[in-house]
Protein backbone atom coordinates (compact mmCIF):
# COMPACT_ATOMS: atom_id res chain seq x y z
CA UNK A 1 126.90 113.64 126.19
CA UNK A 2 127.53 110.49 128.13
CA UNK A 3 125.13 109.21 131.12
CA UNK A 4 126.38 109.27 134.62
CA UNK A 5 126.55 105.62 134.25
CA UNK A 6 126.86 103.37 130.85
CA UNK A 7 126.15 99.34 130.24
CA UNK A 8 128.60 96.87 128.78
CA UNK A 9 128.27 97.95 124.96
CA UNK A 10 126.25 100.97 125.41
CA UNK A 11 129.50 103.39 124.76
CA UNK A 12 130.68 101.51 121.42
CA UNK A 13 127.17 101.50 119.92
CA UNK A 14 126.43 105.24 120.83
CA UNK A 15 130.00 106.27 118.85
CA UNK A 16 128.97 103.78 116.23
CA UNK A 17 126.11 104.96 115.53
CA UNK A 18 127.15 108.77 115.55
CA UNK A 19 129.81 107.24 113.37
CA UNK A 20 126.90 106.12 111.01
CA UNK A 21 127.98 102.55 111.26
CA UNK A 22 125.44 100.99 113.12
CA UNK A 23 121.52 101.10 112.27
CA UNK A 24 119.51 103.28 114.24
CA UNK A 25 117.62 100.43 115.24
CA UNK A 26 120.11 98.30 117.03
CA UNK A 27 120.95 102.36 119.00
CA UNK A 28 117.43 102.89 120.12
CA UNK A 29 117.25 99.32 121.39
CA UNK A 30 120.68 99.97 123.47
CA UNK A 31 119.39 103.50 124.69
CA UNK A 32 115.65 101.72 125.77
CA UNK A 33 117.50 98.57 127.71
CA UNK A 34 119.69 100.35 129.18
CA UNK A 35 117.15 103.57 130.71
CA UNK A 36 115.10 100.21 131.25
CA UNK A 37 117.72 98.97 133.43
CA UNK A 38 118.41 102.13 134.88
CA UNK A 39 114.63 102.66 135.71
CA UNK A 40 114.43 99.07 137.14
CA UNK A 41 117.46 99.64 139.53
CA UNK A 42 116.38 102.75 141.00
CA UNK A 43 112.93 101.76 141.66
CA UNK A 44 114.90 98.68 143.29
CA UNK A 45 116.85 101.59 145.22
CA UNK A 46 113.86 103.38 146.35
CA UNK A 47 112.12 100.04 147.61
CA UNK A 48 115.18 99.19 149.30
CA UNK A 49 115.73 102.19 151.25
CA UNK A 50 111.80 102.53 152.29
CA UNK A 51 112.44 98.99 153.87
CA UNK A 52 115.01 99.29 155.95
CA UNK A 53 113.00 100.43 158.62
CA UNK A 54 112.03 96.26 158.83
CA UNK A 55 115.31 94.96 158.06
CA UNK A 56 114.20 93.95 154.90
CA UNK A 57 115.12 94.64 150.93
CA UNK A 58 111.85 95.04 148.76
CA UNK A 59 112.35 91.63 147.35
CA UNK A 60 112.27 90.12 150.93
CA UNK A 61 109.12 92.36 151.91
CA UNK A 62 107.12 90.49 148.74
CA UNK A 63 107.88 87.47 149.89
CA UNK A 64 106.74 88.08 153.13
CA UNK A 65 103.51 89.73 152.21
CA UNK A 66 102.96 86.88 149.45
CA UNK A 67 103.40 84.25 152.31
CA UNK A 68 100.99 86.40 154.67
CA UNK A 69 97.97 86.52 152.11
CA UNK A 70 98.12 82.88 151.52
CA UNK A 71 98.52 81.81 154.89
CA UNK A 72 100.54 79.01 153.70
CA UNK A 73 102.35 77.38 150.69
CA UNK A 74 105.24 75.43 149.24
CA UNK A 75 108.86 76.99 148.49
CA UNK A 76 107.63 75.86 144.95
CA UNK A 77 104.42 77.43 144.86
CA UNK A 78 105.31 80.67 146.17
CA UNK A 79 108.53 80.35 143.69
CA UNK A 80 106.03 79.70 140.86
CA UNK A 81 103.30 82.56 141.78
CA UNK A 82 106.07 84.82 142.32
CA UNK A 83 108.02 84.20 138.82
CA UNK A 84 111.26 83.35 140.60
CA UNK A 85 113.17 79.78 140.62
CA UNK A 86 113.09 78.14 143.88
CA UNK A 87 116.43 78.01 144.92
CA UNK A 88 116.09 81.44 145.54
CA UNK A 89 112.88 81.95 146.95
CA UNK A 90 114.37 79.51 149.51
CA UNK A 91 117.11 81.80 150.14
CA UNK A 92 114.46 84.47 150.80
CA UNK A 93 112.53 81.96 153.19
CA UNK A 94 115.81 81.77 154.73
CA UNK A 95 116.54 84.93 155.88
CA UNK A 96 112.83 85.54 156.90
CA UNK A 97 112.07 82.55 158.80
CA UNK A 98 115.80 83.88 160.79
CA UNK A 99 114.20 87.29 161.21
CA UNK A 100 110.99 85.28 162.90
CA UNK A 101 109.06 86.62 160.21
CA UNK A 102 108.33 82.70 158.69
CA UNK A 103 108.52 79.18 159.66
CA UNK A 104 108.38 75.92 158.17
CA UNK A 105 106.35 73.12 159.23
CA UNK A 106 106.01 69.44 157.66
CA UNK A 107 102.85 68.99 155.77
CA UNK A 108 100.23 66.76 157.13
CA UNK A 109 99.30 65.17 154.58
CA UNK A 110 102.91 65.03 153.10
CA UNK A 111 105.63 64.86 155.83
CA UNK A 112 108.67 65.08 152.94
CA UNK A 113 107.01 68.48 151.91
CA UNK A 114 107.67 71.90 154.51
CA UNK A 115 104.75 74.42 154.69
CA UNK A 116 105.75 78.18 154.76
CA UNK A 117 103.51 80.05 156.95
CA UNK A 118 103.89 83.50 158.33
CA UNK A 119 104.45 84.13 162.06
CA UNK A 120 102.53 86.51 164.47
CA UNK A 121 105.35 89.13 163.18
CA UNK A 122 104.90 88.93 159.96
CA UNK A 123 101.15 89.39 160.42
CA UNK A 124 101.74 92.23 162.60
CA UNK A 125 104.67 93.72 159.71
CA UNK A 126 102.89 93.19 156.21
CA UNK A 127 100.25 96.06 156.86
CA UNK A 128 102.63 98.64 157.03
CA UNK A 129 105.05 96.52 154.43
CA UNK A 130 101.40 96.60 152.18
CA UNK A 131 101.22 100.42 152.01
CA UNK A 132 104.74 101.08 151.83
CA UNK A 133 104.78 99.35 148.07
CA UNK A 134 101.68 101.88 147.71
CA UNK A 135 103.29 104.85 148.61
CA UNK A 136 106.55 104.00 145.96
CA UNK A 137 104.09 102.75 143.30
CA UNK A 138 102.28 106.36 143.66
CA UNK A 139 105.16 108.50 143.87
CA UNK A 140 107.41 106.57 140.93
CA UNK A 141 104.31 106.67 138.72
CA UNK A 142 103.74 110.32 139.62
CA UNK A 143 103.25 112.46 136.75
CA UNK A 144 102.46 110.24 133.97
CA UNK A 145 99.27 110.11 132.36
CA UNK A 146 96.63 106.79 132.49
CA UNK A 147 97.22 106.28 128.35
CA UNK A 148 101.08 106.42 129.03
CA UNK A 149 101.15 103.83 131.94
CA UNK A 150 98.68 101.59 129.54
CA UNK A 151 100.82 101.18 126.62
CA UNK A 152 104.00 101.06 128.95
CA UNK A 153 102.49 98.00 130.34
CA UNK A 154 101.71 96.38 127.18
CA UNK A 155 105.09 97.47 125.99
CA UNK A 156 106.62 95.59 129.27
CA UNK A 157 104.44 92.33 128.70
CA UNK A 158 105.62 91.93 125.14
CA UNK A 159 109.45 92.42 126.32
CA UNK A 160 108.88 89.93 129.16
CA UNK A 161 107.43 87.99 126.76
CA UNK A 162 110.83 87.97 124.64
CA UNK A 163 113.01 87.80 127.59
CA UNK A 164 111.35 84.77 128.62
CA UNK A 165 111.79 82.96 125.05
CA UNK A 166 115.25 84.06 124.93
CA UNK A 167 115.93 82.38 128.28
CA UNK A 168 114.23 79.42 127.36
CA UNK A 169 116.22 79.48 123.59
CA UNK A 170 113.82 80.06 121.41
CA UNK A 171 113.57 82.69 119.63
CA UNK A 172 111.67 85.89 120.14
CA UNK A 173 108.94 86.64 117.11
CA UNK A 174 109.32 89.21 114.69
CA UNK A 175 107.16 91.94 115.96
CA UNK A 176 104.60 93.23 112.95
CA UNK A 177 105.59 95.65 110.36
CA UNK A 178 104.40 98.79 110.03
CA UNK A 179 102.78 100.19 106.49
């Protein structure tokens, strides 16, 4: 039976490989990026919708609660610490600093460089913004054991470790074989 909801490919490779024609290898890895990706967007959902009460999407809430625990930074340093390029971390800042949330000053010891640094809202905001991401972390991870979550998360770290070589062009390393 078909999901609710299917990826570019994902149809074609399940009939191919209940036609026998593709390797059982290249179906599991459909099946796992794809409940990956469906995983991924609902958690994005659930964030989302516990936001809303700020005006703000989850990704918009970390950025504001990243800025609020350093006190101040560069579009380029928070882009960096936060694993996102800068243009849009700067679209983030954007929306934020037009929420009163952030503003940018010059640096004073570097007038060409701007200084993110939270406002008196966003210090009054990121407490509640804090425990919200608790509350989703505890309920999505409800239910599954400590030694599940563990190997998950190294699982996760060695695909993010192939997504970023793929990005970058080089190529992802075989992964060891079993005996």
């Amino acid at each position: 039976m078909a999901p609710a909801h299917e990826f570019p490919g994902e149809k074609e490779n399940r009939e191919k490989a209940q036609g026998r024609k593709a390797s059982l290898r290249s179906w599991e890895g459909e099946a796992v990026i794809s409940q990956l990706l469906r995983a991924s967007i609902g958690l994005q959902k659930a964030f989302d919708r516990r936001f809303a009460y700020a005006g703000l999407t989850a990704q918009e809430a970390a950025v504001l609660v990243h800025c609020a625990e350093a006190k101040e930074l560069s579009a380029g340093r928070l882009a960096q610490a936060m694993g996102r390029d800068k243009g849009k971390i700067t679209r983030f800042v954007d929306r934020l600093e037009a929420g009163g949330f952030l503003r940018r000053v010059s640096d004073p010891r570097d007038q060409r460089l701007l200084i993110i640094r939270p406002t008196a809202r966003a210090e009054r905001a990121v407490p509640r913004l804090k425990k919200t991401f608790e509350q989703v972390r505890e309920e999505f991870l409800t239910g599954i054991p400590s030694d599940d979550l563990n190997r998950l998360g190294s699982l996760l770290s060695a695909l993010h470790e192939n997504a970023g070589r793929i990005y970058e062009g080089r190529a992802p390393e075989p992964s060891p074989k079993k005996h």
